[in-house]
Protein backbone atom coordinates (compact mmCIF):
# COMPACT_ATOMS: atom_id res chain seq x y z
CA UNK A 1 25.25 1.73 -2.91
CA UNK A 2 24.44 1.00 -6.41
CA UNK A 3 21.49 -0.97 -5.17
CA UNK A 4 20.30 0.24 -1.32
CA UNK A 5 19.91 3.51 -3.06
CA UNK A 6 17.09 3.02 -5.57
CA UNK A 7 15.82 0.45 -3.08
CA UNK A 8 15.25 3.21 -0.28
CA UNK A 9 13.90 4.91 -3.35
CA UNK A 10 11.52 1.88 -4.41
CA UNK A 11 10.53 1.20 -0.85
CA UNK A 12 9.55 5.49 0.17
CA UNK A 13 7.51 5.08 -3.10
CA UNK A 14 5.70 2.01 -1.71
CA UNK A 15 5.01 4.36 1.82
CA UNK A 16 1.12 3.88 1.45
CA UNK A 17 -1.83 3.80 3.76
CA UNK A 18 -1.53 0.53 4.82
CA UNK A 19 1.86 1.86 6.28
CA UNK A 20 0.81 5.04 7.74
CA UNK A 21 -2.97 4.06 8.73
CA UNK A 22 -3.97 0.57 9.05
CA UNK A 23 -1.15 -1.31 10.93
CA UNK A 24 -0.72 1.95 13.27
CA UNK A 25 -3.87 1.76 14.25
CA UNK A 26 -3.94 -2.44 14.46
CA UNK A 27 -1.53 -1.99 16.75
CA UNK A 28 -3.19 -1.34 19.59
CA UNK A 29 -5.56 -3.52 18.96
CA UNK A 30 -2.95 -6.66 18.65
CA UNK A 31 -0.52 -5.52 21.10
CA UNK A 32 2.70 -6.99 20.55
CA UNK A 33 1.31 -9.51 17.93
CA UNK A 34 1.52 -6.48 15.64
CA UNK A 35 5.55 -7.17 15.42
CA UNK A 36 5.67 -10.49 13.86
CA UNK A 37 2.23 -9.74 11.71
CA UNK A 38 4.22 -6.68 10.18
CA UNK A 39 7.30 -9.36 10.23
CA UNK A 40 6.07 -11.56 7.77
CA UNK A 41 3.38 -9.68 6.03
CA UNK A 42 6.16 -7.19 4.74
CA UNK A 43 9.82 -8.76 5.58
CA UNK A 44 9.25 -12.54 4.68
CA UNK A 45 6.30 -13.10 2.52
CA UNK A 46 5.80 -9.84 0.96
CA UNK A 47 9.69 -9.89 0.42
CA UNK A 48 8.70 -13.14 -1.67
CA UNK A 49 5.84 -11.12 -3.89
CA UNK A 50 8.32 -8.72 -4.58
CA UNK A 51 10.93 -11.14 -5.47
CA UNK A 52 8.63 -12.70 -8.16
CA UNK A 53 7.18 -10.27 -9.42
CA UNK A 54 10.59 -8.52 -10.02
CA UNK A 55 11.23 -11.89 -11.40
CA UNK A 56 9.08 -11.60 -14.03
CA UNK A 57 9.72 -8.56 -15.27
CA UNK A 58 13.12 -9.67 -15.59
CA UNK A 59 12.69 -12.88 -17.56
CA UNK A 60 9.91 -11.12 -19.50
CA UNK A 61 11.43 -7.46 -20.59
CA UNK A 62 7.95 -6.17 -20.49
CA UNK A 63 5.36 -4.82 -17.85
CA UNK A 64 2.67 -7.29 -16.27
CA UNK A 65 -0.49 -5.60 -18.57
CA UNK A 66 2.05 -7.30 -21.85
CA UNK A 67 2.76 -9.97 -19.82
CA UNK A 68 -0.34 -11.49 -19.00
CA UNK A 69 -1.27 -11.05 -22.93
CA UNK A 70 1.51 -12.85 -23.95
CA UNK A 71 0.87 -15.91 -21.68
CA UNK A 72 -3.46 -15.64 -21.67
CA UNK A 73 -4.42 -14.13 -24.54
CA UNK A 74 -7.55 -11.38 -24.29
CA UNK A 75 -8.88 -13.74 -21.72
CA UNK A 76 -5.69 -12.54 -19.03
CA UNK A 77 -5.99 -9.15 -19.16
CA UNK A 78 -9.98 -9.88 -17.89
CA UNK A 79 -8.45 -11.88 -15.20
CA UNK A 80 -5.65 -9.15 -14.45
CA UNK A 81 -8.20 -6.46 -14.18
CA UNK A 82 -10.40 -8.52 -11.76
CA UNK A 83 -7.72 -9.54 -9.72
CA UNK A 84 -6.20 -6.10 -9.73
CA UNK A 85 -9.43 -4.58 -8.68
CA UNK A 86 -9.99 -7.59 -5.86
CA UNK A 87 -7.68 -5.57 -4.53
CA UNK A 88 -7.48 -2.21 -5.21
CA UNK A 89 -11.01 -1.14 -4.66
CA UNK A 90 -10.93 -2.39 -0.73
CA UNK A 91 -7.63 -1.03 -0.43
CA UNK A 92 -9.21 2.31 -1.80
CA UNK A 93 -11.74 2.14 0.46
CA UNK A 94 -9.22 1.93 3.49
CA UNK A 95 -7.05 4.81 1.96
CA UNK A 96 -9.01 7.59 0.62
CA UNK A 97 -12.62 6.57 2.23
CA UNK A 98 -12.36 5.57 5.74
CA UNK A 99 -8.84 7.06 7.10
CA UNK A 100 -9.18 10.05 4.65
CA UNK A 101 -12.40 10.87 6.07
CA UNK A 102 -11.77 10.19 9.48
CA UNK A 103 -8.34 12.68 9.41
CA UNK A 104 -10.30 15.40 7.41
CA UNK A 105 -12.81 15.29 9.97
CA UNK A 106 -10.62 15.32 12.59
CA UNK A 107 -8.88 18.54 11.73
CA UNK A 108 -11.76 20.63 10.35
CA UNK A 109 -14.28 18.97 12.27
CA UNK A 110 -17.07 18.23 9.23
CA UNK A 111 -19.34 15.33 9.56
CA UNK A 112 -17.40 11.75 8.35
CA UNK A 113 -20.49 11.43 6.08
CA UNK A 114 -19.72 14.78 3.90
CA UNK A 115 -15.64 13.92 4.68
CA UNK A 116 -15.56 10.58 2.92
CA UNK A 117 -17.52 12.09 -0.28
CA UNK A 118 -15.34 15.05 -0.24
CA UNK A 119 -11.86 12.94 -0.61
CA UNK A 120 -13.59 10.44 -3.18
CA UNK A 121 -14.60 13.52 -5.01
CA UNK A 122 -11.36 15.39 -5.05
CA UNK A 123 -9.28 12.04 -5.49
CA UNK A 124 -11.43 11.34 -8.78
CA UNK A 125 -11.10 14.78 -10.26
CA UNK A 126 -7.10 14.59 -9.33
CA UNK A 127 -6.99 11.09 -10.86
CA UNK A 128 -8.67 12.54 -14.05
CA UNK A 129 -5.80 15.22 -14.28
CA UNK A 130 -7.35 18.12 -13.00
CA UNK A 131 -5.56 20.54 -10.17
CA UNK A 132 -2.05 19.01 -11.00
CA UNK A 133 -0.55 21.25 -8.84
CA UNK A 134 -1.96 20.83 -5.63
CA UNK A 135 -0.80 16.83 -6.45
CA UNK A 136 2.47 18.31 -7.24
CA UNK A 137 2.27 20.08 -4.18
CA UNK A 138 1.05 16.99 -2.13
CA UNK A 139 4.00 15.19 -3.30
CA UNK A 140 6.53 16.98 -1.98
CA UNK A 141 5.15 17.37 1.09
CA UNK A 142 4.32 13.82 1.60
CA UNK A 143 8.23 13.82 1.57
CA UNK A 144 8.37 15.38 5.00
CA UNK A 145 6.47 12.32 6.60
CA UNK A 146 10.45 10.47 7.24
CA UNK A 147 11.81 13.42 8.64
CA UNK A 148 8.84 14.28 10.22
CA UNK A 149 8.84 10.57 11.96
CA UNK A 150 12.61 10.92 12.47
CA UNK A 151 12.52 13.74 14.71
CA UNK A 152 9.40 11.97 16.89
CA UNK A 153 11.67 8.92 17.31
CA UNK A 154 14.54 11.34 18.76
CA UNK A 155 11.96 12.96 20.59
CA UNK A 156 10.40 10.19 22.17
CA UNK A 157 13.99 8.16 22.30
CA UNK A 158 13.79 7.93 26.54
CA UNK A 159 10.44 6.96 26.76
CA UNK A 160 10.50 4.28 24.00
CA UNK A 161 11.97 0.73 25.00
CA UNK A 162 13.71 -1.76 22.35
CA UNK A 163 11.87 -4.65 20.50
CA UNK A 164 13.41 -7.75 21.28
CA UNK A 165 13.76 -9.91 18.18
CA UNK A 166 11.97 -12.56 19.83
CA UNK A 167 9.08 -10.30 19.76
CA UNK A 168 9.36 -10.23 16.06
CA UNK A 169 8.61 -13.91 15.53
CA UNK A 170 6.47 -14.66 17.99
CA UNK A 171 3.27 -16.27 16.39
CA UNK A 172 1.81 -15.67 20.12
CA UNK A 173 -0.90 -13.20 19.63
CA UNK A 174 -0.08 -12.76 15.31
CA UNK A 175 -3.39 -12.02 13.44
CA UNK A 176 -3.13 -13.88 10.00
CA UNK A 177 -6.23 -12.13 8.82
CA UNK A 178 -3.73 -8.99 8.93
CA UNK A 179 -1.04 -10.29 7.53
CA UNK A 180 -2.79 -12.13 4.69
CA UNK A 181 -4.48 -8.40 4.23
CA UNK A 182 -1.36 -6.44 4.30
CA UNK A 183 -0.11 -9.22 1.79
CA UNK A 184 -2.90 -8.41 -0.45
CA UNK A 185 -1.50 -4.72 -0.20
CA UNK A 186 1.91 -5.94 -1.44
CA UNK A 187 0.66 -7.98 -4.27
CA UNK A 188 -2.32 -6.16 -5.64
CA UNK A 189 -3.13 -2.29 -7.21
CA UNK A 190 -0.16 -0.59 -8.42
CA UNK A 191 2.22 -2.25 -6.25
CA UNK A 192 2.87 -5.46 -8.23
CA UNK A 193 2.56 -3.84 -11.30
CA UNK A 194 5.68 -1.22 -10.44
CA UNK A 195 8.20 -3.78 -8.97
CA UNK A 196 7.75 -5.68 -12.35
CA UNK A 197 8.32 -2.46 -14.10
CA UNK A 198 11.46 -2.03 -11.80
CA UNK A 199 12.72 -5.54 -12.84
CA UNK A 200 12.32 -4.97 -16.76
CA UNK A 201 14.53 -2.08 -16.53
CA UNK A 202 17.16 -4.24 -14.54
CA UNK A 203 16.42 -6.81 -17.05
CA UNK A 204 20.07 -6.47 -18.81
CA UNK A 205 21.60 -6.44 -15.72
CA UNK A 206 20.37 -10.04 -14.84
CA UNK A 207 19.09 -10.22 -11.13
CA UNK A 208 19.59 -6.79 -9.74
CA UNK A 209 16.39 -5.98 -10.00
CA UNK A 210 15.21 -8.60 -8.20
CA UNK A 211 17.41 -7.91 -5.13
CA UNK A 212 16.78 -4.54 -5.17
CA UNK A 213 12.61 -5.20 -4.84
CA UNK A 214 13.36 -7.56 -2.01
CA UNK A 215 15.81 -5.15 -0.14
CA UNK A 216 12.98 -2.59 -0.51
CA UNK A 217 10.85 -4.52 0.81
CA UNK A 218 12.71 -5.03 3.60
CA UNK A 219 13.32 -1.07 4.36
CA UNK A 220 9.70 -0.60 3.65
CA UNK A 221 8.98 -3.28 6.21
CA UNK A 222 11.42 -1.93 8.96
CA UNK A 223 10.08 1.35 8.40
CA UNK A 224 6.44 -0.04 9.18
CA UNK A 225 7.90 -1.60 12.29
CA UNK A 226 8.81 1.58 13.39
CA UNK A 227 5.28 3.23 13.03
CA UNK A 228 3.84 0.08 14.63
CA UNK A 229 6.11 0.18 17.28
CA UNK A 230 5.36 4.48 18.30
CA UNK A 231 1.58 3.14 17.67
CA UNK A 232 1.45 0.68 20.55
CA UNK A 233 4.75 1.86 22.51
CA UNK A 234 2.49 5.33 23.45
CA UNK A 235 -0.39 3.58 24.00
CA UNK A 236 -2.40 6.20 21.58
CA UNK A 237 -5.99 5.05 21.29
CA UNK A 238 -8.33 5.10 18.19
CA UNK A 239 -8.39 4.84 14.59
CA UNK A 240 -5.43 7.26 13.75
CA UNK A 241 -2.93 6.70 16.53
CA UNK A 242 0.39 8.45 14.82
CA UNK A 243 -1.76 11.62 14.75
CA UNK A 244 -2.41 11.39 18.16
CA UNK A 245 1.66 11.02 19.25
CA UNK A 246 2.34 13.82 17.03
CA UNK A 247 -0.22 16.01 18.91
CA UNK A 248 1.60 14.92 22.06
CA UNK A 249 5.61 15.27 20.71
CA UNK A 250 4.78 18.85 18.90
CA UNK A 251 1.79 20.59 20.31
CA UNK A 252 -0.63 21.71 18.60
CA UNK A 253 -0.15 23.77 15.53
CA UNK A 254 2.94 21.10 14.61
CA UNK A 255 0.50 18.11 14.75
CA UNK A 256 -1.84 19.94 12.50
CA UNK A 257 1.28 20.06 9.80
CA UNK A 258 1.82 16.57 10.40
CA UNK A 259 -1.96 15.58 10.02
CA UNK A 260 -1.60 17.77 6.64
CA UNK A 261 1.41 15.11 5.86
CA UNK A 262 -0.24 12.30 6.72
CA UNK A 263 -2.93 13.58 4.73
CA UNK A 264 -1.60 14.06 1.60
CA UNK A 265 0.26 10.45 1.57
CA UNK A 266 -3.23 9.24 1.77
CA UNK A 267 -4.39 11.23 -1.48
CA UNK A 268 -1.26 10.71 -2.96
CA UNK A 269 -2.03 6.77 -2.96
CA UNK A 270 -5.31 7.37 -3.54
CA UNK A 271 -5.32 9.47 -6.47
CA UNK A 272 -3.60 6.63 -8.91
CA UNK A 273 -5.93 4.30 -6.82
CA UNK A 274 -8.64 5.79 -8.53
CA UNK A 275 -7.01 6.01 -11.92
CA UNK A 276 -6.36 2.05 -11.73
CA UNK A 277 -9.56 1.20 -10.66
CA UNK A 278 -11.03 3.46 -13.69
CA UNK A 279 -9.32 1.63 -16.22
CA UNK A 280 -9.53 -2.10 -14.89
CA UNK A 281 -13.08 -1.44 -14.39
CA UNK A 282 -13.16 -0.54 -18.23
CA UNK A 283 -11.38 -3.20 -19.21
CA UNK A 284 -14.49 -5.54 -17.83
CA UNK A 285 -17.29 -3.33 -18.12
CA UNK A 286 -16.44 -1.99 -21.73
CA UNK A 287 -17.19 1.34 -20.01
CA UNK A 288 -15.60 5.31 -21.16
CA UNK A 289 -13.45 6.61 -18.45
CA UNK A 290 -15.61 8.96 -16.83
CA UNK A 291 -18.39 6.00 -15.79
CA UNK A 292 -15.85 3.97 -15.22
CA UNK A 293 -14.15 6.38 -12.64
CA UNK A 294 -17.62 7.55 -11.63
CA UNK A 295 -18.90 3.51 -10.57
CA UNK A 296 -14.91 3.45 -8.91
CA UNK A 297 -16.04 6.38 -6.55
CA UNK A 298 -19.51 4.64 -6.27
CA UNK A 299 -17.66 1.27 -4.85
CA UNK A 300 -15.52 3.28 -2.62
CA UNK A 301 -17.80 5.87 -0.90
CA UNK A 302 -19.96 2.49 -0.15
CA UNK A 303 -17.10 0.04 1.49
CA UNK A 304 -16.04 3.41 3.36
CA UNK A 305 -19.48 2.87 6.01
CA UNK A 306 -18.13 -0.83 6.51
CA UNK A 307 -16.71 -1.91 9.65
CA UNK A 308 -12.35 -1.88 9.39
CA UNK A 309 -12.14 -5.79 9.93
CA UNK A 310 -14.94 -6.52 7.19
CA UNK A 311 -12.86 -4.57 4.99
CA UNK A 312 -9.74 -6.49 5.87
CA UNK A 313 -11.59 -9.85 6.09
CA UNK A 314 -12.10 -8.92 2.23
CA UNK A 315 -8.95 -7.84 1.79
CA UNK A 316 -7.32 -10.85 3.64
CA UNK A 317 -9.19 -13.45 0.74
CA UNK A 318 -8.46 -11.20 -2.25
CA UNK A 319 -5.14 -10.96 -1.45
CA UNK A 320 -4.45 -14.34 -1.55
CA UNK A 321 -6.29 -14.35 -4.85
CA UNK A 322 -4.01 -11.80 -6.28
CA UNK A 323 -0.54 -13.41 -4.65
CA UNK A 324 -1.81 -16.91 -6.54
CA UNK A 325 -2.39 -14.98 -9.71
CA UNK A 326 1.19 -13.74 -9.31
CA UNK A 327 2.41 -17.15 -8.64
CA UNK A 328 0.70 -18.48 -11.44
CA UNK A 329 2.17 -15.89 -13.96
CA UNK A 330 5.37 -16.92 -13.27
CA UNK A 331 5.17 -20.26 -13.22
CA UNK A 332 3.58 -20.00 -16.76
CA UNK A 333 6.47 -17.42 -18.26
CA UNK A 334 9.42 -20.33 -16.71
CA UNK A 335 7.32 -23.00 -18.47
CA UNK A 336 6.75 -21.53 -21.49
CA UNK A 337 10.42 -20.40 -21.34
CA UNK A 338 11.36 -24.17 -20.63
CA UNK A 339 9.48 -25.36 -23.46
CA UNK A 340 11.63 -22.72 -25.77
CA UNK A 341 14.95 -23.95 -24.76
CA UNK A 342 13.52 -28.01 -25.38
């Protein structure tokens, strides 16, 4: 318990919009290839992304920014920023541009073209620490999302057949586009940075923090599995298929709450999104925050008129980018560790 608590904790942090937006609504356009692409995007490889970068906040004590200065001088936190904002700014654009916008104007019925400005806008002002309330407020009920999901799975429990685990790895119909996308997800923006965070405070306690990334990585992915599987199993068209199942499980006025949810796990992700983008873009541009988070909103509200697999297609090279930079950390913290010990 010591461990598969703070990793349900770790992995309901890591609920995002890749989560909640992009693999629902791949679903229906992979059919049952959408099993094994979540199955190894989030259970096997992103379970290894975790692992090592857990890893290195382990063997380090410190977070990646102190990290990367430690092994690459000035010249690594340039290449940290890029890489961070490889991926960040796509996945930004996926979050709270083009799924924001289309599930604002969805439920007030506004033009996409004023609803993706409208998120960017209020995301940037959030990010830059105005209205910390209505985040507070978004937080908490971002919580009701599980519950919320739980009581559609009881719902629905007659209607919706098993997945047979030979579903899960069959490479049959698997897009690796997706999963190399979704991958980028795991390794790039926030997400890397926070599971090393989580394995410097395990530090003392040797590995723990290690297992506890990968087992939340692991709920996170069985969790996706589950939205994947409603997704397809209902056979809900277009872009935002969970909103559509709610509409059909709760009527009305209950699917507008649960849009609302949805909603504000979008702008919750999006929000420190922003804020990361700001500062890495700083970091290369040399820019104040305000033009910094200003040309962030500029890069967003552009990739949010792009097609969803262009953006993917991106996201699909700069994660690798990002997974290799990972990779390459670590191999030069054990090597410079191995060198110590000689």
């Amino acid at each position: 318990m010591g461990v598969i608590l703070p990793a349900l904790s770790l992995a309901i942090v890591h609920i995002a919009g890749d989560n909640v937006a992009v693999v629902p609504a791949m679903a229906s356009l992979l059919g049952n290839g959408i099993y094994a692409t979540v199955f190894l995007a989030y259970m096997i490889f992103g379970s290894i992304v975790a692992g090592v970068s857990a890893w290195i906040g382990a063997r380090s004590g410190r977070e990646l920014p102190a990290v990367v200065k430690r092994l690459f001088g000035v010249r690594g936190k340039w290449l940290l920023a890029l890489s961070v904002l490889a991926v960040s700014l796509p996945a930004s654009t996926l979050t709270g541009g083009y799924f924001a916008g289309q599930l604002l104007q969805q439920f007030t019925g506004i033009p996409y073209t004023m609803a993706v400005p409208l998120c960017i806008v209020a995301c940037s002002l959030l990010a830059a620490g105005y209205g910390r309330e209505i985040l507070q407020l978004s937080n908490y009920l971002a919580l009701l999302f599980i519950p919320a999901i739980g009581m559609m799975v009881v719902m629905l429990q007659d209607t919706i057949p098993i997945v047979s685990f030979e579903s899960l790895i069959s490479f049959e119909n698997i897009s690796w586009p997706l999963v190399l996308a979704l991958i980028g997800y795991n390794a790039g923006g926030m997400r890397s940075a926070l599971v090393v965070e989580t394995g410097t405070y395990f530090a003392a306690k040797n590995y723990t923090g290690v297992y506890l990334a990968i087992l939340a990585k692991f709920f996170e992915g069985f969790f996706t599995l589950v939205l994947a599987h409603l997704a397809l199993t209902s056979g809900a068209p277009g872009l935002l298929p969970l909103s559509t199942v709610a509409d059909r499980t709760f009527g009305n006025w209950l699917a507008l709450g649960f849009d609302s949810i949805l909603f504000c796990i979008l702008i919750n992700t999006m929000v420190p999104a922003m804020l990361v983008n700001a500062k890495q873009l700083s970091v290369i541009t040399n820019f104040n925050f305000w033009p910094a988070l200003g040309l962030s909103a500029v890069f967003v509200w552009a990739g949010s008129y792009a097609k969803l697999e262009t953006i993917l297609m991106l996201m699909s090279v700069t994660g690798v980018i990002m997974t290799v930079f990972i990779g390459c950390i670590a191999y030069f913290l054990h090597k410079q560790e191995a060198n110590k010990l000689h």
